[in-house]
PDB file of N, CA and C in Angstrom:
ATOM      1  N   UNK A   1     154.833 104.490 104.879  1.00  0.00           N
ATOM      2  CA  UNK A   1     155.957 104.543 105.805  1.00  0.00           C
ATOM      3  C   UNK A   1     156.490 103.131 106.015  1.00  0.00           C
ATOM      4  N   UNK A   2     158.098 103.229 105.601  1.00  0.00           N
ATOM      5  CA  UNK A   2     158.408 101.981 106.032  1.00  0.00           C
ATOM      6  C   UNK A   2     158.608 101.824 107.576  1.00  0.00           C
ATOM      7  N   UNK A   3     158.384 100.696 108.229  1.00  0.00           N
ATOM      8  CA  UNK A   3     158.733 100.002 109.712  1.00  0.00           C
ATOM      9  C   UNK A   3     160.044 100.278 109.995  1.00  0.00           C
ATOM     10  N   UNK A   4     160.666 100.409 110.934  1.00  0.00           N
ATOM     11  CA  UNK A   4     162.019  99.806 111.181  1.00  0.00           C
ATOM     12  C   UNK A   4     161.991  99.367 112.404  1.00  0.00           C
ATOM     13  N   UNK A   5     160.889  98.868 113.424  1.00  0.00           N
ATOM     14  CA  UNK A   5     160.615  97.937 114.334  1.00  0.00           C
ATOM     15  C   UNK A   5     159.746  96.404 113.905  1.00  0.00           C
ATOM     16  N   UNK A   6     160.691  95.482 114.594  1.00  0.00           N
ATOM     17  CA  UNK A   6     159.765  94.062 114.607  1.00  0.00           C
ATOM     18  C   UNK A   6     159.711  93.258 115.390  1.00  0.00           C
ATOM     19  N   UNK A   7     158.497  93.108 115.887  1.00  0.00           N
ATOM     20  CA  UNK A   7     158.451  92.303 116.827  1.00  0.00           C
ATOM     21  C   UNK A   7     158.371  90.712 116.334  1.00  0.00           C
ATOM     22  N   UNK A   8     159.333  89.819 116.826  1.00  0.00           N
ATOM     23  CA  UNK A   8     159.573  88.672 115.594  1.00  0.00           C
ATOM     24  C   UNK A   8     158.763  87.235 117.067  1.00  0.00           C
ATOM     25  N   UNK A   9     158.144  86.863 116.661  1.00  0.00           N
ATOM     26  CA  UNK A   9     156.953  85.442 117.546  1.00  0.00           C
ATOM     27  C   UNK A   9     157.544  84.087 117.467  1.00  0.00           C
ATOM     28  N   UNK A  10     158.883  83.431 118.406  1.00  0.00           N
ATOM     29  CA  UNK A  10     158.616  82.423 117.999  1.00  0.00           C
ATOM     30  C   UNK A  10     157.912  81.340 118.432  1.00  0.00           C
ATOM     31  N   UNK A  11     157.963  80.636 117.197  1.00  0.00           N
ATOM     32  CA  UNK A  11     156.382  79.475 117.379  1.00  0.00           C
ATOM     33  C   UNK A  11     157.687  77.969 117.627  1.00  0.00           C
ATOM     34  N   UNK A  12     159.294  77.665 117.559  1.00  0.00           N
ATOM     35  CA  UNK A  12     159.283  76.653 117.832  1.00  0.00           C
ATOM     36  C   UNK A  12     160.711  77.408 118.313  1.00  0.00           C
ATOM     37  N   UNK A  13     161.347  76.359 118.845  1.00  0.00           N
ATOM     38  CA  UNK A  13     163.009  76.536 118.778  1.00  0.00           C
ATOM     39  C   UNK A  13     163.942  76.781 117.508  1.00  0.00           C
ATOM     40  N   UNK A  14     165.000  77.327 117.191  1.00  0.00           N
ATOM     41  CA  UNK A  14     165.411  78.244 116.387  1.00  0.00           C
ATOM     42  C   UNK A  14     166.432  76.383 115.561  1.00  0.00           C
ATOM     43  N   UNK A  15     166.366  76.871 114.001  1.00  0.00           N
ATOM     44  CA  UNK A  15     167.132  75.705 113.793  1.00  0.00           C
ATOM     45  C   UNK A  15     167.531  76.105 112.458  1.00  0.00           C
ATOM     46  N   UNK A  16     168.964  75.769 111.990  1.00  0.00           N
ATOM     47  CA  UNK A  16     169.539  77.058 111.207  1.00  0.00           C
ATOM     48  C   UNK A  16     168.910  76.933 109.471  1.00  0.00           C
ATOM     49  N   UNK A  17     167.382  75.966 109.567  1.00  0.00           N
ATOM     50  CA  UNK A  17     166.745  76.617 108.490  1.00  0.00           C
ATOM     51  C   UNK A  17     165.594  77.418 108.360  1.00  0.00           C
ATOM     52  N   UNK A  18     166.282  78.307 109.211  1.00  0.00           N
ATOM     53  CA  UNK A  18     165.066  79.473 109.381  1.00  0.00           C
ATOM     54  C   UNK A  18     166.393  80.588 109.140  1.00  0.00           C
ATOM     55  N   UNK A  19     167.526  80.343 108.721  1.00  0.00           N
ATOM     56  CA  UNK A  19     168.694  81.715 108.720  1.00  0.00           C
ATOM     57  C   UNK A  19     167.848  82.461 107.225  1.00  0.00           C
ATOM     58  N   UNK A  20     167.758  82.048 105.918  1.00  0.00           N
ATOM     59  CA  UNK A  20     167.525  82.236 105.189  1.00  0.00           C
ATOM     60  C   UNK A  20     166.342  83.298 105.299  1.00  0.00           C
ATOM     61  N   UNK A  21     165.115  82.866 106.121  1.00  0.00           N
ATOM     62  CA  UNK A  21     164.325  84.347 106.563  1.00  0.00           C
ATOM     63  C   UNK A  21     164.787  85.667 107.531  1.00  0.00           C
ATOM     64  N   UNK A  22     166.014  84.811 108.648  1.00  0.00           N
ATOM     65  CA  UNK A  22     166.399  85.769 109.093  1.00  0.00           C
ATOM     66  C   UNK A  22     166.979  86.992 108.811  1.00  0.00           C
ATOM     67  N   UNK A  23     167.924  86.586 107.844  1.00  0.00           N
ATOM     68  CA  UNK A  23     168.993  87.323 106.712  1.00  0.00           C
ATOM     69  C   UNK A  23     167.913  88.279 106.255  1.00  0.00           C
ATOM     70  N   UNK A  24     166.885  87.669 105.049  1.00  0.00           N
ATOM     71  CA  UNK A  24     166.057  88.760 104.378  1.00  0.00           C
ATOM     72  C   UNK A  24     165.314  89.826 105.577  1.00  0.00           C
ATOM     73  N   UNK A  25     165.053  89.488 106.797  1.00  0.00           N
ATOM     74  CA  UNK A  25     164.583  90.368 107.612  1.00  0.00           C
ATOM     75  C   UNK A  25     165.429  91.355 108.283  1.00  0.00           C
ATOM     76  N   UNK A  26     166.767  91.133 108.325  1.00  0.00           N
ATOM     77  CA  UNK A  26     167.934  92.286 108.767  1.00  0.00           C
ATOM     78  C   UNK A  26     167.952  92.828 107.233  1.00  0.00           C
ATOM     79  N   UNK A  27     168.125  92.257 106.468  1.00  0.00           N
ATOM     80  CA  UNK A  27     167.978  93.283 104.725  1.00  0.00           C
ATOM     81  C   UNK A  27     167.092  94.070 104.876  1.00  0.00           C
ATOM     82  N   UNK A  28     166.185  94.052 105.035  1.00  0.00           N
ATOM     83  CA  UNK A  28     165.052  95.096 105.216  1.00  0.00           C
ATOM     84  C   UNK A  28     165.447  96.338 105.354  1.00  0.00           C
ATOM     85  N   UNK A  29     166.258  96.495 106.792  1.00  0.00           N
ATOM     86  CA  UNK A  29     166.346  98.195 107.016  1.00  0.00           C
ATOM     87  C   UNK A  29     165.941  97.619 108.712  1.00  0.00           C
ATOM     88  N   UNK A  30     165.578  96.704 109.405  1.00  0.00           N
ATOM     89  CA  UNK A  30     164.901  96.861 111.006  1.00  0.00           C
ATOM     90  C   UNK A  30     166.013  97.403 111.727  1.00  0.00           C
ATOM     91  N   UNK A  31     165.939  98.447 112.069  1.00  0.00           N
ATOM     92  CA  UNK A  31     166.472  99.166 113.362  1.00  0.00           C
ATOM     93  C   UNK A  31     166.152  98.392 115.074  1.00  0.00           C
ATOM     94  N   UNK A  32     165.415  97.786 115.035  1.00  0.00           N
ATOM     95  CA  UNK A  32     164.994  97.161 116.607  1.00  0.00           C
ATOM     96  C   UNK A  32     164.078  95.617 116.081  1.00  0.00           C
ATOM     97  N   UNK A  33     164.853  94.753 116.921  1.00  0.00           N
ATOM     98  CA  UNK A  33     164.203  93.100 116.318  1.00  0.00           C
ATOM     99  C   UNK A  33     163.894  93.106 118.080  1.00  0.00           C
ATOM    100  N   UNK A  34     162.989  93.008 118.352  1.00  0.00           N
ATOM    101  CA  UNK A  34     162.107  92.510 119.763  1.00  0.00           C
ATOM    102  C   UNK A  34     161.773  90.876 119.344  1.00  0.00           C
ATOM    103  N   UNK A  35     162.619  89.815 119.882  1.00  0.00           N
ATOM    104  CA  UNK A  35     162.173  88.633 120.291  1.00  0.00           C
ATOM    105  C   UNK A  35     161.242  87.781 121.305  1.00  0.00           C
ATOM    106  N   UNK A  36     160.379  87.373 121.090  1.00  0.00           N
ATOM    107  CA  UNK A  36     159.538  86.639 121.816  1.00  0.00           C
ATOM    108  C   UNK A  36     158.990  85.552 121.600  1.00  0.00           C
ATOM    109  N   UNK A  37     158.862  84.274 122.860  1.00  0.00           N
ATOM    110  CA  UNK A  37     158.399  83.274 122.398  1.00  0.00           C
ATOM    111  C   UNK A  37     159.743  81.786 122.866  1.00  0.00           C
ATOM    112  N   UNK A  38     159.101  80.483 121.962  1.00  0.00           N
ATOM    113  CA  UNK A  38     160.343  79.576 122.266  1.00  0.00           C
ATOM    114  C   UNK A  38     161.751  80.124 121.966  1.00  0.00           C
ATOM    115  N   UNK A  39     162.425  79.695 122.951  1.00  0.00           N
ATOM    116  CA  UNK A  39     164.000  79.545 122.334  1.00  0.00           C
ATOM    117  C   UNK A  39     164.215  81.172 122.069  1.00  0.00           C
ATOM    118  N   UNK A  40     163.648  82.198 122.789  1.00  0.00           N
ATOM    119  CA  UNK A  40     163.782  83.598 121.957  1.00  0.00           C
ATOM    120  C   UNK A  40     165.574  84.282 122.125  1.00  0.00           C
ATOM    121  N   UNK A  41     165.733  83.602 123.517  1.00  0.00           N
ATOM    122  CA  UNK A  41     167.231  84.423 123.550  1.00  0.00           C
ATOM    123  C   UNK A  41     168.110  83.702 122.493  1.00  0.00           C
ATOM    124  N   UNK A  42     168.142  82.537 122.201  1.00  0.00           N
ATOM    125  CA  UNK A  42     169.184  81.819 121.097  1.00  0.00           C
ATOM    126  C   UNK A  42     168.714  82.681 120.191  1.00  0.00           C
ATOM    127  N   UNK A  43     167.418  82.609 120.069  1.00  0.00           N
ATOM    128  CA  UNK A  43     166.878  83.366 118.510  1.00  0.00           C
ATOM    129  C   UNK A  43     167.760  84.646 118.256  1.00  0.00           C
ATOM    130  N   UNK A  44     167.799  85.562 119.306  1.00  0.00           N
ATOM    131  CA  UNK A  44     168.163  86.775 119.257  1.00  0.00           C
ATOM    132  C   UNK A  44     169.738  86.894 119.072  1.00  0.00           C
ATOM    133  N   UNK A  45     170.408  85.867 119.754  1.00  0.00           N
ATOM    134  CA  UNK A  45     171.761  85.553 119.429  1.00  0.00           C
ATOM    135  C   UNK A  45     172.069  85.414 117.873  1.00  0.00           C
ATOM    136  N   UNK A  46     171.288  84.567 117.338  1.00  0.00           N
ATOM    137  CA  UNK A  46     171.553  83.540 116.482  1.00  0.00           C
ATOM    138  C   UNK A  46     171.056  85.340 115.464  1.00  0.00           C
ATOM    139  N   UNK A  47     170.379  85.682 115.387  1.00  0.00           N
ATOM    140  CA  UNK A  47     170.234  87.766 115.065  1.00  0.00           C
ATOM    141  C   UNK A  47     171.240  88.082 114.856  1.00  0.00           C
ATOM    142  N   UNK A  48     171.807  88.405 115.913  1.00  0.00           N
ATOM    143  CA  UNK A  48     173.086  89.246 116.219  1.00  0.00           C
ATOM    144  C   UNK A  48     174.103  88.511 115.259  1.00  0.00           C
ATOM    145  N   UNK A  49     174.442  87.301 115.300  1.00  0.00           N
ATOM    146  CA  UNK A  49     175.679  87.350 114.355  1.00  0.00           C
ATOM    147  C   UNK A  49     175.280  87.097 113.048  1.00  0.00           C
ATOM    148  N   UNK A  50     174.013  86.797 112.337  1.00  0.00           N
ATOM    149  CA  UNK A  50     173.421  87.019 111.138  1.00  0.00           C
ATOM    150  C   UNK A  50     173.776  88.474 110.795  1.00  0.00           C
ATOM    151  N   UNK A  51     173.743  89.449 111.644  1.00  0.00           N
ATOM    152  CA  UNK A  51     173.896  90.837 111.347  1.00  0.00           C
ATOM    153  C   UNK A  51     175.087  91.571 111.299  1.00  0.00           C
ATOM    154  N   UNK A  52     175.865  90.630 111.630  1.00  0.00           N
ATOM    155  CA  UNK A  52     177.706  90.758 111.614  1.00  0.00           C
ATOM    156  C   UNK A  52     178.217  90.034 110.378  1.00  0.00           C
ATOM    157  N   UNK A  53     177.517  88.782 109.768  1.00  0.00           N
ATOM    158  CA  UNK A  53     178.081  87.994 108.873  1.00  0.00           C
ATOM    159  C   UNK A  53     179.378  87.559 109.165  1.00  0.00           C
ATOM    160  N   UNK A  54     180.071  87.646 107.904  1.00  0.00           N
ATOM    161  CA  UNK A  54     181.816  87.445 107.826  1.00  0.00           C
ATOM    162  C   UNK A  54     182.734  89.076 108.627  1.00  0.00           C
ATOM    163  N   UNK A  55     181.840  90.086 108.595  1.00  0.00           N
ATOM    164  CA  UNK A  55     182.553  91.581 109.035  1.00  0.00           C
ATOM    165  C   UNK A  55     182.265  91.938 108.079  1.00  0.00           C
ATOM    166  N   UNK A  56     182.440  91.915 107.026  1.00  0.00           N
ATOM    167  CA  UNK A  56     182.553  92.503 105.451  1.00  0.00           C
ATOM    168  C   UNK A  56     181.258  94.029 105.176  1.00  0.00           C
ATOM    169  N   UNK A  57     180.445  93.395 105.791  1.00  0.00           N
ATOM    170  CA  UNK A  57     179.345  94.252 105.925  1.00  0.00           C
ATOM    171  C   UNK A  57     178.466  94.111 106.727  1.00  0.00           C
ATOM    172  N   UNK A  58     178.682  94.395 108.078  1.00  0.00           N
ATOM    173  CA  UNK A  58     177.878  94.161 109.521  1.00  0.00           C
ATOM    174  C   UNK A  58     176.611  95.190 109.052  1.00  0.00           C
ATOM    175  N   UNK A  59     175.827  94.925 109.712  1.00  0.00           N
ATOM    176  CA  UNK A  59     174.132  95.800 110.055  1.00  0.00           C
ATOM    177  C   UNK A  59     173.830  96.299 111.413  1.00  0.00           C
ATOM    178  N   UNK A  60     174.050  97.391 111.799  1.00  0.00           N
ATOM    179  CA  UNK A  60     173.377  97.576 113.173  1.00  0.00           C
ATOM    180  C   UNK A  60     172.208  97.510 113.395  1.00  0.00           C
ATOM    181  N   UNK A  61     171.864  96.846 113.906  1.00  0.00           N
ATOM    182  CA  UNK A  61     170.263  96.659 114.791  1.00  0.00           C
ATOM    183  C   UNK A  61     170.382  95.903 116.032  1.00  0.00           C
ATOM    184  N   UNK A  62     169.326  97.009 117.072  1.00  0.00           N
ATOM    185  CA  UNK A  62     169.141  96.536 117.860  1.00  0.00           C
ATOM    186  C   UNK A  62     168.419  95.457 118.256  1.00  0.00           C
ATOM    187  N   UNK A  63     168.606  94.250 119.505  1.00  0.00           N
ATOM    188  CA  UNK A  63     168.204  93.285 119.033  1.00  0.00           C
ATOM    189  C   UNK A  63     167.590  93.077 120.881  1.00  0.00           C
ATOM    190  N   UNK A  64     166.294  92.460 121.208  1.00  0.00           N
ATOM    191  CA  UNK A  64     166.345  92.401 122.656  1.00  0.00           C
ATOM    192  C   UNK A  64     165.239  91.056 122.430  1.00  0.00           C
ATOM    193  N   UNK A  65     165.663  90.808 123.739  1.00  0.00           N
ATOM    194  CA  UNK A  65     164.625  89.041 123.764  1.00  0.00           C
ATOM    195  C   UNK A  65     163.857  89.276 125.345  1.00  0.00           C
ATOM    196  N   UNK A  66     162.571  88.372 125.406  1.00  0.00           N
ATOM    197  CA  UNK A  66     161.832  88.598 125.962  1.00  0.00           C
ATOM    198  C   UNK A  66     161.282  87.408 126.477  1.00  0.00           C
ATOM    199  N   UNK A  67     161.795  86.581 127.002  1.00  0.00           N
ATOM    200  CA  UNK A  67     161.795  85.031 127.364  1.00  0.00           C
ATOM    201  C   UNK A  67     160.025  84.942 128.769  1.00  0.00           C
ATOM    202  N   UNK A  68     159.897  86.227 129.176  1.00  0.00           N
ATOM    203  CA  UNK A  68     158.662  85.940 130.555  1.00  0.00           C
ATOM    204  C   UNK A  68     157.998  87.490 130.095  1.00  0.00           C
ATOM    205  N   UNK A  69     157.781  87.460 128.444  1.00  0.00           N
ATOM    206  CA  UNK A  69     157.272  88.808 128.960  1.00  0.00           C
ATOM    207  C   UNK A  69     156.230  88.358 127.430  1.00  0.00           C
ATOM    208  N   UNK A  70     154.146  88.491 127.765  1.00  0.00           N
ATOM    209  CA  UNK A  70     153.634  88.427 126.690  1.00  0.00           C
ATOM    210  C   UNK A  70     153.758  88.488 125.120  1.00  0.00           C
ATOM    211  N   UNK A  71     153.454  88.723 124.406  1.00  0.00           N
ATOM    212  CA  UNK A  71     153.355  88.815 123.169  1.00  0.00           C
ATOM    213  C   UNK A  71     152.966  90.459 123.198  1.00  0.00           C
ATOM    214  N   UNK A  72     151.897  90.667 123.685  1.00  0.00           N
ATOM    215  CA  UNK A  72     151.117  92.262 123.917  1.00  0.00           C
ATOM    216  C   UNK A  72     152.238  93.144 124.582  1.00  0.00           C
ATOM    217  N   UNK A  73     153.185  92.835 125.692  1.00  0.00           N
ATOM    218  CA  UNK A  73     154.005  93.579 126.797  1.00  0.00           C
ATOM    219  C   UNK A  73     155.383  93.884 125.403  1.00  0.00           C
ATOM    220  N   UNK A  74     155.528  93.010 124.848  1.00  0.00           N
ATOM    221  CA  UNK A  74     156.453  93.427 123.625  1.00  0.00           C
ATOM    222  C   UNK A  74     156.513  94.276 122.752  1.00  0.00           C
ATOM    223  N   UNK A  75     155.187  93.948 122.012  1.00  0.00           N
ATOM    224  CA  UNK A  75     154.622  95.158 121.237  1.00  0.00           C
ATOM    225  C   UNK A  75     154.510  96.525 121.870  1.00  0.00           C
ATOM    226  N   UNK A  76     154.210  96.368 123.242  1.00  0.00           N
ATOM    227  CA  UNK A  76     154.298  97.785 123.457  1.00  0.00           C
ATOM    228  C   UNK A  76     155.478  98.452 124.243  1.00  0.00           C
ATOM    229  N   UNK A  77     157.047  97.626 124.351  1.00  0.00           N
ATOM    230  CA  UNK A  77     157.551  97.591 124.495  1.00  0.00           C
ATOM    231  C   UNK A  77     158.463  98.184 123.217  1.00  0.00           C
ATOM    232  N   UNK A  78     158.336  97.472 122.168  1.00  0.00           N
ATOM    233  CA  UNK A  78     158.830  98.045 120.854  1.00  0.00           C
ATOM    234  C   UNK A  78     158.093  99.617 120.481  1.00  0.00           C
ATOM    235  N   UNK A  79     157.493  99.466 120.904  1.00  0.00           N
ATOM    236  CA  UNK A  79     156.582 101.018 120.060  1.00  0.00           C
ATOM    237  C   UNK A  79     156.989 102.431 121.091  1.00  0.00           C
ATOM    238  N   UNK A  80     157.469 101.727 122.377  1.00  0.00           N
ATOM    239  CA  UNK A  80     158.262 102.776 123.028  1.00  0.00           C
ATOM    240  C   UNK A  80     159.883 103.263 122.820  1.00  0.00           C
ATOM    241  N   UNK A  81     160.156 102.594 121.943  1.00  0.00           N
ATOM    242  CA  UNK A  81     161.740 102.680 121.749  1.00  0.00           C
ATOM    243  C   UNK A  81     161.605 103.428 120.749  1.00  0.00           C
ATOM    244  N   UNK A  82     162.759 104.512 120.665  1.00  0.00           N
ATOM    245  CA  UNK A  82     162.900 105.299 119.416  1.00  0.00           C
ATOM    246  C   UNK A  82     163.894 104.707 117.924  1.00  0.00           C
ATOM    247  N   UNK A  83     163.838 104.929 117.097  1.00  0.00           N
ATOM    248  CA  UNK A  83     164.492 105.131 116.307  1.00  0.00           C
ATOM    249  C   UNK A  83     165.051 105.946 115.463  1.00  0.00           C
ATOM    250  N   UNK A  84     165.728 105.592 114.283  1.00  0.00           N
ATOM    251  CA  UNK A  84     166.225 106.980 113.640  1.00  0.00           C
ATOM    252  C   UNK A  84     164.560 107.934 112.953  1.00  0.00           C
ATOM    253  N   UNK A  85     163.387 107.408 113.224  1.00  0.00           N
ATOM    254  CA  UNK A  85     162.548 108.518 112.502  1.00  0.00           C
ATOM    255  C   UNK A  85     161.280 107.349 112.908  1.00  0.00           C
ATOM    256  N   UNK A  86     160.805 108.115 112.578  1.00  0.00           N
ATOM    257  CA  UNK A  86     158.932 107.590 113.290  1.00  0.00           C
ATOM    258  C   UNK A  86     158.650 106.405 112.917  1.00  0.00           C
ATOM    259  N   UNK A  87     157.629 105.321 113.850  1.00  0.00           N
ATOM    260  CA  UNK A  87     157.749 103.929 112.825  1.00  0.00           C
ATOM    261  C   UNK A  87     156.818 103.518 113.630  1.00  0.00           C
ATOM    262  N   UNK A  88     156.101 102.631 112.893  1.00  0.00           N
ATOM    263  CA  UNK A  88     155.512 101.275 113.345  1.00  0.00           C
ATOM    264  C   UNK A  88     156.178 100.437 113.772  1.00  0.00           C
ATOM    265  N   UNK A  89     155.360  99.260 114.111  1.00  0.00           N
ATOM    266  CA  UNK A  89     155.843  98.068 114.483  1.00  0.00           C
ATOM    267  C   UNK A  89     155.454  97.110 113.456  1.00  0.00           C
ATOM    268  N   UNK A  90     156.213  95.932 112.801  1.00  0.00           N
ATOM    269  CA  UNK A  90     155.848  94.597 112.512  1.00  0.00           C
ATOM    270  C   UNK A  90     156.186  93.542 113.646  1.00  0.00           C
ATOM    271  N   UNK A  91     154.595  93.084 113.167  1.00  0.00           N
ATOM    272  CA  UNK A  91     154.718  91.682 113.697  1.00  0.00           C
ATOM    273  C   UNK A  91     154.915  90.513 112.859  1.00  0.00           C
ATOM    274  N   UNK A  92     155.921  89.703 113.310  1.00  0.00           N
ATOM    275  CA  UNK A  92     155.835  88.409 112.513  1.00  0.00           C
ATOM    276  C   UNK A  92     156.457  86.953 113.168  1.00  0.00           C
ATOM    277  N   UNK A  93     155.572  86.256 112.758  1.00  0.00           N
ATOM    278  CA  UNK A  93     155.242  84.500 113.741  1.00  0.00           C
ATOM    279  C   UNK A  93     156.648  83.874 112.526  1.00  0.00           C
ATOM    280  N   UNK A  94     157.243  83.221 113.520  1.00  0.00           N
ATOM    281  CA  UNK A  94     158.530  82.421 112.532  1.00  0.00           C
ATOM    282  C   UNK A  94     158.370  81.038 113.425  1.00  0.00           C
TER     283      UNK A  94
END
């Protein structure tokens, strides 16, 4: 089963050579990006228009940040949200 939740960890402040992983992680297919950690609301911004690009071919996904809320309160925060069909969660430290 593929994921279409991720819970994304960050480990520093967001700086635009980290777009290049961001991009391949909206390619995926994630239906819900749960941010947490430094800098998470820019992070989640800096999401959102990665997932719009030029318009040409926007991606919907939902995108939420979590600036006073654990690492653990996220995860189970993501695993309560639905999506289009049953899913796990990924985790991943950027």
């Amino acid at each position: 089963m593929t994921n279409l939740k991720i819970v994304l960890i960050c480990q520093s402040r967001y700086s635009p050579m980290y777009d290049d992983q961001l991009i391949s992680l909206i390619n995926k297919g994630y239906e819900l990006v749960c941010v947490v950690g430094q800098g998470c609301q820019e992070w989640e911004g800096v999401i959102d228009e990665l997932a719009v690009g030029d318009g040409t071919d926007p991606k919907f996904i939902v995108t939420t940040s979590h600036p006073e809320q654990s690492t653990d309160e996220v995860i189970e925060f993501a695993k309560l949200l639905s999506c289009s069909k049953a899913s796990g969660v990924d985790v991943v430290s950027i």
